[in-house]
C-alpha atoms as a PDB file:
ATOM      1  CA  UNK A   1       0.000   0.000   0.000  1.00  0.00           C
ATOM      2  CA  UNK A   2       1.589   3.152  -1.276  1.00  0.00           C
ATOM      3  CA  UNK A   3       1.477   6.001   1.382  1.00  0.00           C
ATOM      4  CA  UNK A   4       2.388   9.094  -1.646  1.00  0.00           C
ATOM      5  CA  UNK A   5      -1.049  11.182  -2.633  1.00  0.00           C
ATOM      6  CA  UNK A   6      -1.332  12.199  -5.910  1.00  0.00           C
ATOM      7  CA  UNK A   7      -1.539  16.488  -5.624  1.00  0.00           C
ATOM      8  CA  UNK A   8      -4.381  17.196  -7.430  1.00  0.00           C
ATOM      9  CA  UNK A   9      -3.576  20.740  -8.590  1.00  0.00           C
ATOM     10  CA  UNK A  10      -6.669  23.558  -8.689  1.00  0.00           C
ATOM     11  CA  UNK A  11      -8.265  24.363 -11.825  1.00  0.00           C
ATOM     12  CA  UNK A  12      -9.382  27.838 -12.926  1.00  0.00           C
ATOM     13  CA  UNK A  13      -7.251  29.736 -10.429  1.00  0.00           C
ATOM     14  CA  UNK A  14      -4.330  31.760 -11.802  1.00  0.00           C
ATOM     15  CA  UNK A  15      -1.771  33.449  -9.172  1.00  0.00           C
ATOM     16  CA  UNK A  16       0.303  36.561 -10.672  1.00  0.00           C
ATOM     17  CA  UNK A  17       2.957  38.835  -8.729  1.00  0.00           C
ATOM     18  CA  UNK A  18       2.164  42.151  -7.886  1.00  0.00           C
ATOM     19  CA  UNK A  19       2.671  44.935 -10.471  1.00  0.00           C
ATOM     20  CA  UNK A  20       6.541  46.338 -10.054  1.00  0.00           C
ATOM     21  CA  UNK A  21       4.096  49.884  -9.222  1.00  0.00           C
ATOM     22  CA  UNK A  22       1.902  47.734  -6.200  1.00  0.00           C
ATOM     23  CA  UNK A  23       2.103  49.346  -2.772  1.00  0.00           C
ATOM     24  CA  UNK A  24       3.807  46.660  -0.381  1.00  0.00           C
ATOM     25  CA  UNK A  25       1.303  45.721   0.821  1.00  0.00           C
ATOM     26  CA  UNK A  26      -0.316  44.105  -2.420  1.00  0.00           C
ATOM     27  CA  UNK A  27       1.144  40.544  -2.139  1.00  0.00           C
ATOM     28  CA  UNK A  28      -0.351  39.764  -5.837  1.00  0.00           C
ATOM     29  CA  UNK A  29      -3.618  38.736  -8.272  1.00  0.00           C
ATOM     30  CA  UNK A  30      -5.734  35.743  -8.154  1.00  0.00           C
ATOM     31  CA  UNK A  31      -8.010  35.333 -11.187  1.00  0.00           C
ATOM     32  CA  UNK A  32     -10.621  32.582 -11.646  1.00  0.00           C
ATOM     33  CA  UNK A  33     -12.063  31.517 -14.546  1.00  0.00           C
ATOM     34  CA  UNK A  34     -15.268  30.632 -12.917  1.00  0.00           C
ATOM     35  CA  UNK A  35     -17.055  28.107 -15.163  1.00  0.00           C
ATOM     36  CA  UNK A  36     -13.419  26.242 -15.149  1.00  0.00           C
ATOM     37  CA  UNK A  37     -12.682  26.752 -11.546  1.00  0.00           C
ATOM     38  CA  UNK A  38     -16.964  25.874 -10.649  1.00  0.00           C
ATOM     39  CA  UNK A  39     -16.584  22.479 -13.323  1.00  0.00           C
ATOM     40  CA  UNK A  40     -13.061  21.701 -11.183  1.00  0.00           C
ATOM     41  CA  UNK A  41     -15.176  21.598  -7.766  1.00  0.00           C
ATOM     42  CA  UNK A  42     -18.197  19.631  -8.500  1.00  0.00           C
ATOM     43  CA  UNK A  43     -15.516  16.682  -9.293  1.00  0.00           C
ATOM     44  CA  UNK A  44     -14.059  17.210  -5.516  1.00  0.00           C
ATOM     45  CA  UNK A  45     -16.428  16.147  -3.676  1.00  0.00           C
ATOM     46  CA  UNK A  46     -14.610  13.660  -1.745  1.00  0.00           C
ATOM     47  CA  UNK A  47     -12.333  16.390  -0.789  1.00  0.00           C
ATOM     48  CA  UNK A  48     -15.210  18.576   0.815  1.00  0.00           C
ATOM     49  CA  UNK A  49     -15.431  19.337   4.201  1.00  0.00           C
ATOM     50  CA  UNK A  50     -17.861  20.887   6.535  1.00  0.00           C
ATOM     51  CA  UNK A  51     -17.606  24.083   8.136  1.00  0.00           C
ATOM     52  CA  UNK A  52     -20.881  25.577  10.341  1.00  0.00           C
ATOM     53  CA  UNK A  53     -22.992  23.660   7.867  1.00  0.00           C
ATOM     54  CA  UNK A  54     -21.730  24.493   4.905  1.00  0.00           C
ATOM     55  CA  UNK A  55     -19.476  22.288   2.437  1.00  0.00           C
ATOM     56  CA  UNK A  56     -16.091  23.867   1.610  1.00  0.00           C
ATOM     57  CA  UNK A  57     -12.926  22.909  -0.618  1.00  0.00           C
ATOM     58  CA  UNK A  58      -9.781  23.367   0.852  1.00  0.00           C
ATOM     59  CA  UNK A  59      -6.770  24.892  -1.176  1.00  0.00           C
ATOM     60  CA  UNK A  60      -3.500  25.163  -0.185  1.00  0.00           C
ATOM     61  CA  UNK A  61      -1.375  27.952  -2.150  1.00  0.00           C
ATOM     62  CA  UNK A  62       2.655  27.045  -2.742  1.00  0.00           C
ATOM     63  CA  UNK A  63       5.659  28.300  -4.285  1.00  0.00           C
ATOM     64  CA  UNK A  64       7.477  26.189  -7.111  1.00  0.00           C
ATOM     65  CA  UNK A  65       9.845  26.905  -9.851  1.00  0.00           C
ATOM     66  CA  UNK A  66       6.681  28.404 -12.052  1.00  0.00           C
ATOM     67  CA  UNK A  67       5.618  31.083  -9.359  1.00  0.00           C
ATOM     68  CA  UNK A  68       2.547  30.595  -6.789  1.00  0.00           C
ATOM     69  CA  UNK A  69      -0.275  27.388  -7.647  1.00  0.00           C
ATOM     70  CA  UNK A  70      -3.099  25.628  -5.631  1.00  0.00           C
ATOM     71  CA  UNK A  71      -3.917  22.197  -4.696  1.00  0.00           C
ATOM     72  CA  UNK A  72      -6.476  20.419  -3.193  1.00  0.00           C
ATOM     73  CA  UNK A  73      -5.678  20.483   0.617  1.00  0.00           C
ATOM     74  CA  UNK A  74      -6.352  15.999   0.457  1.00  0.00           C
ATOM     75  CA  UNK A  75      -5.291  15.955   4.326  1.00  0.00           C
ATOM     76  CA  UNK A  76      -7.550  13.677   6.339  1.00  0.00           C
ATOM     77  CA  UNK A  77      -7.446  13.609  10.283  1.00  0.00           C
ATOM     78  CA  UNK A  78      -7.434  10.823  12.416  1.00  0.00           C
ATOM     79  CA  UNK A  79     -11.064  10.536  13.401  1.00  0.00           C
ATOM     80  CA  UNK A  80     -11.243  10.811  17.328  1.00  0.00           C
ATOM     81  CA  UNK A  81     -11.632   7.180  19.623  1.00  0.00           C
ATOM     82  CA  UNK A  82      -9.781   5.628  16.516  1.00  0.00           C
ATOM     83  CA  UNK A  83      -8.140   2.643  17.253  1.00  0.00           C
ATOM     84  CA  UNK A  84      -4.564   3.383  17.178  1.00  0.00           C
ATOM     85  CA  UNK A  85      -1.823   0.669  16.351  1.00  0.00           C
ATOM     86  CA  UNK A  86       0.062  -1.411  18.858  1.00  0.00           C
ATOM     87  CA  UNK A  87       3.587  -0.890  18.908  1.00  0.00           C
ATOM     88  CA  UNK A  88       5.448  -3.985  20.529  1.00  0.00           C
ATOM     89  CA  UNK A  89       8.362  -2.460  22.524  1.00  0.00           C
ATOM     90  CA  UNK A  90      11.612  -4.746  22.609  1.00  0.00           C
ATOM     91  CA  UNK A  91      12.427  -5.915  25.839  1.00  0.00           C
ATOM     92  CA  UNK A  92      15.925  -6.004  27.451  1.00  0.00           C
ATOM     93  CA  UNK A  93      16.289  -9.903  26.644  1.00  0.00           C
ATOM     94  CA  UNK A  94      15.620  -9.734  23.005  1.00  0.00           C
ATOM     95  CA  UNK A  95      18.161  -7.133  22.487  1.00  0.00           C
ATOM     96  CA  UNK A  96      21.063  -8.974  20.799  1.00  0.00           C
ATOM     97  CA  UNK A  97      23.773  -7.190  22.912  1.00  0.00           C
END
């Protein structure tokens, strides 16, 4: 069983640098393309998550050699009361010195 997850990169969402003119405090442009970005999210759905009642995608935005992208924040939390694996601890006569 193969622990990697694919990265499922956002669709419709375009990052650019702030104009060389931007106050400093302009950290730089999204644009979405919102019949791309809207088509990307319906096929999510078993990356939504709840929040107050409401279903929500999470993104998460990185830096790579290309600038600034999104992907699909696939990060799952250990429900709580899960049953959480045994480790067997060596003891002092199975050592082998």
């Amino acid at each position: 069983m193969s622990t990697t997850k694919e990265t499922i990169y956002a669709e419709g969402l375009r990052f650019f640098n702030p104009r060389e003119t931007a106050p400093e405090f302009v950290k730089g442009e999204v644009i979405v393309n919102l019949k791309e970005f809207f088509d990307f999210v319906s096929t999510q759905k078993e990356h939504y998550t709840e929040y107050q009642g409401n279903k929500q995608l999470k993104l998460n935005m990185l830096s790579g050699k290309s600038g600034m992208y999104f992907t699909v924040d696939t990060f799952k939390p250990t429900p709580k009361g899960a049953a959480t694996q045994k480790v067997e601890v060596a003891s002092a006569a199975d050592l082998p010195f």
